[in-house]
N, C-alpha and C. Protein backbone atom coordinates (compact mmCIF):
# COMPACT_ATOMS: atom_id res chain seq x y z
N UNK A 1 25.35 -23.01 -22.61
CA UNK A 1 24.83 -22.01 -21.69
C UNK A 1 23.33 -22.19 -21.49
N UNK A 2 22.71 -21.58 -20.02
CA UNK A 2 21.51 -22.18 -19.95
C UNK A 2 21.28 -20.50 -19.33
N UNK A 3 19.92 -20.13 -19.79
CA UNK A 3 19.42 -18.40 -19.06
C UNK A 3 18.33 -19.07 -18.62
N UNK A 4 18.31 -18.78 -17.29
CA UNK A 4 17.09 -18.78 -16.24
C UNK A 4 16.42 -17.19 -15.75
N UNK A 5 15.51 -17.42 -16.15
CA UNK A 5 14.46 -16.03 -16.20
C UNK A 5 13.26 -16.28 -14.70
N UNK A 6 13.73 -15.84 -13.38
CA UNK A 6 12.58 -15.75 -12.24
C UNK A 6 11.66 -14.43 -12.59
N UNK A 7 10.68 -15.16 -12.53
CA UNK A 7 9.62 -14.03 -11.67
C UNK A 7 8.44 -14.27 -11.10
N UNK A 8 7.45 -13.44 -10.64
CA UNK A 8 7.10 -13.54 -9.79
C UNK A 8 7.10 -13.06 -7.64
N UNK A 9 8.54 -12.52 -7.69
CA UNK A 9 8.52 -11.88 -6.73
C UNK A 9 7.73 -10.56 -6.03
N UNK A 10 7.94 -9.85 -5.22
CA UNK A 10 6.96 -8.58 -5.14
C UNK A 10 6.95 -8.63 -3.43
N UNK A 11 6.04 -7.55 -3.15
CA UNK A 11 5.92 -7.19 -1.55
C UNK A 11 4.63 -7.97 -0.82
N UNK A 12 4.63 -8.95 -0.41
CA UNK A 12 3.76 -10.05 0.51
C UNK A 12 3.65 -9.08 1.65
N UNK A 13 2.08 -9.44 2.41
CA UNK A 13 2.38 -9.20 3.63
C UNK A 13 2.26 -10.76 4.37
N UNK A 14 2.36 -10.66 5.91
CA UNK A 14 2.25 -11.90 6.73
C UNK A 14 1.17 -12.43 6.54
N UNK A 15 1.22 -14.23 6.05
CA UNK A 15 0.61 -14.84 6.00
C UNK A 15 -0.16 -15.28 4.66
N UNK A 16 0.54 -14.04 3.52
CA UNK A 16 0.25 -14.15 2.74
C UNK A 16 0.88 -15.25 1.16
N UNK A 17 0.91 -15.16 -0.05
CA UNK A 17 1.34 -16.65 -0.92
C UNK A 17 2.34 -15.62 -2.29
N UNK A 18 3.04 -16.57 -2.23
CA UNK A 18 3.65 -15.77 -3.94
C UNK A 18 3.77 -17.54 -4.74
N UNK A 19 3.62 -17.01 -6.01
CA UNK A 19 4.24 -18.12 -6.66
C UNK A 19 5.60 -17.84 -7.47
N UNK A 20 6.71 -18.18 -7.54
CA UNK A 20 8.14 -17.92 -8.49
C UNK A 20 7.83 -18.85 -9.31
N UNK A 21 8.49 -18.48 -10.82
CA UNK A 21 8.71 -19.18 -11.50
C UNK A 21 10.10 -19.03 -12.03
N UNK A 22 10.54 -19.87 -12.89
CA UNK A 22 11.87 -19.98 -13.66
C UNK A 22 11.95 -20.50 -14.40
N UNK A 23 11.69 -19.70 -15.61
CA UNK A 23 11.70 -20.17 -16.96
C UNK A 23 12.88 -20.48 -17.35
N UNK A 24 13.35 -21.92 -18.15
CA UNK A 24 14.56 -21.88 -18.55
C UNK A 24 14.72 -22.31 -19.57
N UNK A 25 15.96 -21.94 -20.38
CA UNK A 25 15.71 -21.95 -22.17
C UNK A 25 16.62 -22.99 -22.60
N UNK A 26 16.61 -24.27 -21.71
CA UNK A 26 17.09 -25.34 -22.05
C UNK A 26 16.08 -26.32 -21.51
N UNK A 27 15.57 -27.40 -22.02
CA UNK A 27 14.47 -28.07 -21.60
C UNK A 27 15.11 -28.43 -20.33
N UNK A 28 13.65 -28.58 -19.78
CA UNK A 28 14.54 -28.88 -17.77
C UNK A 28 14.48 -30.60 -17.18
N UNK A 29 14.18 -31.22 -18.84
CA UNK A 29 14.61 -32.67 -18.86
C UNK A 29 16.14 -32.85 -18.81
N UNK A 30 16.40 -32.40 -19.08
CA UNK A 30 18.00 -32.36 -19.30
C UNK A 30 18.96 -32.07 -18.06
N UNK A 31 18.22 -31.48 -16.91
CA UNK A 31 18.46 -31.62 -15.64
C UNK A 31 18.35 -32.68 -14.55
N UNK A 32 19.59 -32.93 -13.82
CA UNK A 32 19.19 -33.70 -13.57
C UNK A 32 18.42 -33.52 -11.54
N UNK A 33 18.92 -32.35 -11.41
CA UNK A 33 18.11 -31.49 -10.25
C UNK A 33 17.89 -29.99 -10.65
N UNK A 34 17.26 -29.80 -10.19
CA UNK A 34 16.23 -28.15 -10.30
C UNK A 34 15.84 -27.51 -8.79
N UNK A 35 16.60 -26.82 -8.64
CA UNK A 35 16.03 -26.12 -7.17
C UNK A 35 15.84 -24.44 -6.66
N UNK A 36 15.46 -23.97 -5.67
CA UNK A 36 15.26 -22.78 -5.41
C UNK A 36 16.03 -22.55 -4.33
N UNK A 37 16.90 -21.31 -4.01
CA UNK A 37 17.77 -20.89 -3.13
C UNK A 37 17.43 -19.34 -2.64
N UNK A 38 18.13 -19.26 -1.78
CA UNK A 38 17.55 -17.62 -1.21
C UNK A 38 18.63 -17.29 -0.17
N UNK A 39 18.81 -15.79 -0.42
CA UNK A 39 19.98 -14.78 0.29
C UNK A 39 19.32 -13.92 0.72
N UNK A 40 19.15 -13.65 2.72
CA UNK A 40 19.20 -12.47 2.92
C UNK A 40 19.81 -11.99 3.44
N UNK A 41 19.73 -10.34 3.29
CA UNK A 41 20.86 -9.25 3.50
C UNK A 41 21.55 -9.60 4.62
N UNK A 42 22.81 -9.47 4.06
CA UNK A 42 23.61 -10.19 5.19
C UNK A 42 24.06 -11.86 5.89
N UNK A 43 23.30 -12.34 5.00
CA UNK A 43 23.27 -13.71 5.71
C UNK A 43 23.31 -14.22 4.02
N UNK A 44 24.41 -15.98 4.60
CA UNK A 44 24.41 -16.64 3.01
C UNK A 44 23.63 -17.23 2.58
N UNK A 45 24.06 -17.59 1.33
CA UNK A 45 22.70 -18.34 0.55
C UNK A 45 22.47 -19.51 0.98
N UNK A 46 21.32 -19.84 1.04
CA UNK A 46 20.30 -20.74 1.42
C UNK A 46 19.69 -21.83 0.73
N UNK A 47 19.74 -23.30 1.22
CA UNK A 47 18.93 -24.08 0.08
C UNK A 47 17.00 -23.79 0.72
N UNK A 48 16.57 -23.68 -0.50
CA UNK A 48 14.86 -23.81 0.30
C UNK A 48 14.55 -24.91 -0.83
N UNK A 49 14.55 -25.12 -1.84
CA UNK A 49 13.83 -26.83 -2.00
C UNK A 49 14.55 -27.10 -3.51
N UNK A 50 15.07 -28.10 -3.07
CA UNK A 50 15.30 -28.99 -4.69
C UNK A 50 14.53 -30.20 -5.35
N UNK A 51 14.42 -30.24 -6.26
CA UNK A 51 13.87 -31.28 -7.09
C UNK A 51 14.86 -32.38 -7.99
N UNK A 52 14.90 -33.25 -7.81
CA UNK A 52 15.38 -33.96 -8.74
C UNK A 52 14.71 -34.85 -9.79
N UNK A 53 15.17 -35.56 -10.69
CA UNK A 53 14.47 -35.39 -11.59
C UNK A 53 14.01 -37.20 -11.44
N UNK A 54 14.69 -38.07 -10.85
CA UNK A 54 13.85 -38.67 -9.95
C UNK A 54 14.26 -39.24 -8.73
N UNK A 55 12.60 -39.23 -7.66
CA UNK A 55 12.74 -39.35 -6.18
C UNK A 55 12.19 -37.73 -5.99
N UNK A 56 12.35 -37.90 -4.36
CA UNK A 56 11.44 -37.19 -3.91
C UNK A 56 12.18 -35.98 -4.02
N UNK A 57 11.56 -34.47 -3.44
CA UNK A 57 11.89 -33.28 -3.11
C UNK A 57 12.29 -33.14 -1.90
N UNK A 58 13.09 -32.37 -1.64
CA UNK A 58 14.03 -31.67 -0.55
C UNK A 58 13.61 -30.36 -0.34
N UNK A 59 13.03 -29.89 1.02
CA UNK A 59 13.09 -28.99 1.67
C UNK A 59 13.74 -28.33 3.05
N UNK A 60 13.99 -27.07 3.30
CA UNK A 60 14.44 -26.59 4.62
C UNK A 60 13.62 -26.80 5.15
N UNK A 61 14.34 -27.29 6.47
CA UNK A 61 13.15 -27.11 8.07
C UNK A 61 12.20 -25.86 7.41
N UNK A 62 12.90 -24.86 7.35
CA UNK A 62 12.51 -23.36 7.45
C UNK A 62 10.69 -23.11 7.03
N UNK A 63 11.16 -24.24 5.65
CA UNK A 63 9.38 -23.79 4.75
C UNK A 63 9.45 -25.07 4.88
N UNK A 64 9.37 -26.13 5.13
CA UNK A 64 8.90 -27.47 5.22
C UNK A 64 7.20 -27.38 5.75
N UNK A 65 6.27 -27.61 4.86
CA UNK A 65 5.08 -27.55 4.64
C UNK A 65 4.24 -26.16 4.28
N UNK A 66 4.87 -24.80 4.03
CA UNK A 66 4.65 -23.88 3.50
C UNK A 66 5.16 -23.79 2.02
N UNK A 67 5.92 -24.55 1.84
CA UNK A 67 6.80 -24.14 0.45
C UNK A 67 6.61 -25.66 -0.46
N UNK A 68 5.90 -25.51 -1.82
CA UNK A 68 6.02 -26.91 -2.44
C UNK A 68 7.01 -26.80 -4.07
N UNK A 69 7.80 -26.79 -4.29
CA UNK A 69 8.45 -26.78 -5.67
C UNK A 69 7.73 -27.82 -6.45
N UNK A 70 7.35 -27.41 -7.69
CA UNK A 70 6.99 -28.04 -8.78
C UNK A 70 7.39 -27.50 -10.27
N UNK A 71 7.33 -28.61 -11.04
CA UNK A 71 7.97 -28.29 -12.35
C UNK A 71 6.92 -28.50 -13.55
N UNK A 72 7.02 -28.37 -14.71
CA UNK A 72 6.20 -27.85 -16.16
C UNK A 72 7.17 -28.57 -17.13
N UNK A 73 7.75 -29.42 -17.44
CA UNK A 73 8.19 -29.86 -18.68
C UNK A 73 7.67 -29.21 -19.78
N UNK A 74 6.26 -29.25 -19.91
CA UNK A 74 6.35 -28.58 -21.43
C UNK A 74 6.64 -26.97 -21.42
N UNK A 75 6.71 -26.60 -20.20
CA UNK A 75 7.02 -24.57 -20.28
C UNK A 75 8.59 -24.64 -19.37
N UNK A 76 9.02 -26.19 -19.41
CA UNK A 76 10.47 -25.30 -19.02
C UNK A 76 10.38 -24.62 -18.04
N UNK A 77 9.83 -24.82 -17.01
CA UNK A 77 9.64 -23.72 -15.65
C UNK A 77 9.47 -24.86 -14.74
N UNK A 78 10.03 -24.29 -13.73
CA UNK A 78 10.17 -24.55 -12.12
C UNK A 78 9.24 -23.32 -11.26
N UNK A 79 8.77 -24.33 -10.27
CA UNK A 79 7.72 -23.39 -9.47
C UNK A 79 8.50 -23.59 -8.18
N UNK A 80 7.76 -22.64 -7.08
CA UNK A 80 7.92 -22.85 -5.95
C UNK A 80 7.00 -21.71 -5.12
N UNK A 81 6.19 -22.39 -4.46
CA UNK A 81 5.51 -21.92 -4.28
C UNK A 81 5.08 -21.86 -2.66
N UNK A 82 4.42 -20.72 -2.41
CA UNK A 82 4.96 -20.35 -0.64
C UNK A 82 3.66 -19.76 -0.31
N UNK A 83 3.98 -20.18 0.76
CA UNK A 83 1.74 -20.51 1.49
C UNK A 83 2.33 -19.68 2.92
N UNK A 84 1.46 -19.01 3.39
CA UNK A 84 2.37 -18.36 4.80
C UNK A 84 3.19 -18.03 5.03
N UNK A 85 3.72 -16.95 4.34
CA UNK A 85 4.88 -16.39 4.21
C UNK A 85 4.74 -15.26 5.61
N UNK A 86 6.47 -15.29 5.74
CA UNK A 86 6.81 -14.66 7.34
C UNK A 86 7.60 -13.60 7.20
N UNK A 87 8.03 -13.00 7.91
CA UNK A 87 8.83 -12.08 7.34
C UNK A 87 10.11 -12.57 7.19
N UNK A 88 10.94 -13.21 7.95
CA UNK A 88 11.81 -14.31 7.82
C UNK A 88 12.25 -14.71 6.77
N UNK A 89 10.98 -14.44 5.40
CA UNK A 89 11.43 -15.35 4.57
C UNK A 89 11.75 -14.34 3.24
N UNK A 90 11.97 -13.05 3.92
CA UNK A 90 12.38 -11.77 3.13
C UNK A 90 13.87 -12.25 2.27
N UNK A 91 13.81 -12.04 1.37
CA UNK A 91 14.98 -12.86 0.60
C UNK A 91 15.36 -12.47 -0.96
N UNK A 92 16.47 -12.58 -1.59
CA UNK A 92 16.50 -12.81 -2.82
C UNK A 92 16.38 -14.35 -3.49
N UNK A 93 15.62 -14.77 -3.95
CA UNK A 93 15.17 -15.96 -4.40
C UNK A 93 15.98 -16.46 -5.63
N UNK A 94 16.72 -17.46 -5.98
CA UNK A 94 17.29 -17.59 -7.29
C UNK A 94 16.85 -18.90 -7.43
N UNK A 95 16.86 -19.49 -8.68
CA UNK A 95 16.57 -20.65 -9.34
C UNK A 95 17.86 -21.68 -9.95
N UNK A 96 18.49 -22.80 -9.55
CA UNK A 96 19.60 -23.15 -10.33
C UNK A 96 19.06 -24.72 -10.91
N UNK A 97 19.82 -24.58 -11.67
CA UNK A 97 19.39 -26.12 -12.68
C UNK A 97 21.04 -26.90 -12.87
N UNK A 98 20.96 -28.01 -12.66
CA UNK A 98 22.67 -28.60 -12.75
C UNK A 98 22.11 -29.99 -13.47
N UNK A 99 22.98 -29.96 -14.59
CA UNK A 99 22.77 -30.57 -15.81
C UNK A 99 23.35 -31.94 -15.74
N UNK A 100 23.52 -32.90 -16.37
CA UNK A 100 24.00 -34.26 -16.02
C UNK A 100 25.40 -33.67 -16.33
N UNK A 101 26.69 -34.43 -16.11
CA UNK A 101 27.80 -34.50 -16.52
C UNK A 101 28.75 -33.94 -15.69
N UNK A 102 29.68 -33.64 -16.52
CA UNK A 102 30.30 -32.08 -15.96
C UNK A 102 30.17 -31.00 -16.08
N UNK A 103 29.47 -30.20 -16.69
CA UNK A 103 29.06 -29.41 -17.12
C UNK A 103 28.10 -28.81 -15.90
N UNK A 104 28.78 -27.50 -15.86
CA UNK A 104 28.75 -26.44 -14.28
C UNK A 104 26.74 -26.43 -14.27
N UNK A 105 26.61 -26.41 -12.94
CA UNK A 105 24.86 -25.29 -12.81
C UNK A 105 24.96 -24.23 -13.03
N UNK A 106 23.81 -24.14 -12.86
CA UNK A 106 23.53 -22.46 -13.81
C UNK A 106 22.36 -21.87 -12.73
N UNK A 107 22.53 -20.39 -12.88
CA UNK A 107 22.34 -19.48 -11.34
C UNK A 107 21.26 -18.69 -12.61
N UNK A 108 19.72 -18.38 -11.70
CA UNK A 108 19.13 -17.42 -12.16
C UNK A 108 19.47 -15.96 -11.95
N UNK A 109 19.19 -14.80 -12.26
CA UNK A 109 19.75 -13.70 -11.92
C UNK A 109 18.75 -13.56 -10.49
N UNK A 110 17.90 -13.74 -10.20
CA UNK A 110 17.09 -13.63 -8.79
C UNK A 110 15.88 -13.27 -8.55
N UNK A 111 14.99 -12.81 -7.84
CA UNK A 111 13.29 -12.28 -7.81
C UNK A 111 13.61 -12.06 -6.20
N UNK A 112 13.16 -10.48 -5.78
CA UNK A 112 13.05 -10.37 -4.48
C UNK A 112 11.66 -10.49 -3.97
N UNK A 113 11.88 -10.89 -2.74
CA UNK A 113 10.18 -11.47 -2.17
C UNK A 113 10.69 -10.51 -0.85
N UNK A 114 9.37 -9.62 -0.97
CA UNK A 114 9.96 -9.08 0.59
C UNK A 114 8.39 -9.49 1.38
N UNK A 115 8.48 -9.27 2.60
CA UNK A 115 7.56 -9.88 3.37
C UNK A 115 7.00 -9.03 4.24
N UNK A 116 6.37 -8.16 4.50
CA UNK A 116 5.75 -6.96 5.06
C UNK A 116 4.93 -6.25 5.11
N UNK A 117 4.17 -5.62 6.23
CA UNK A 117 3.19 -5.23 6.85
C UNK A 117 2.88 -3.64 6.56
């Protein structure tokens, strides 16, 4: 079992930055991608950027040059981090990590980012 702990969420207004993190209590070497996802009300979940553990990062059109994911080996945390935030990007944010093998990914419980004026 792997517990992923986000935070960092809160009430942005336009144009403004949050940073998420996701602490996780299995070293995040052991992953072999690490990424950030997001649900809003009403609408399904969303990829916004993965990392793998090597080669480049993957982002949505959506935040493609607002949004950079980065990682911490020695704190076990995943970042992602959001520069110009819209309202658009009002969301529940979760963190998942998928481990080599067979052995299932693992879902953070979430961080809401709301975006507003």
């Amino acid at each position: 079992q792997v517990q992923l702990v986000e935070s960092g969420g809160g009430l942005v207004q336009p144009g403004g930055c949050l940073r998420l993190s996701c602490a996780s209590s299995r070293s995040i070497d052991s992953f072999y991608r690490v990424g950030w996802y997001r649900q809003a009300p009403g609408q399904k979940r969303e990829l916004v950027a993965t990392m793998p553990s090597l080669g480049d990062s993957n982002y949505a059109d959506s935040v493609k040059g607002r949004c950079t994911i980065s990682r911490d080996n020695g704190k076990d945390t995943v970042y992602l981090h959001m520069n110009t935030l819209k309202p658009e990007d009002t969301a529940v944010y979760s963190c998942n990590v998928e481990p080599y093998g067979a052995e299932p990914g693992y879902w953070g419980q979430g961080t809401q980012v709301t975006v507003s004026s």
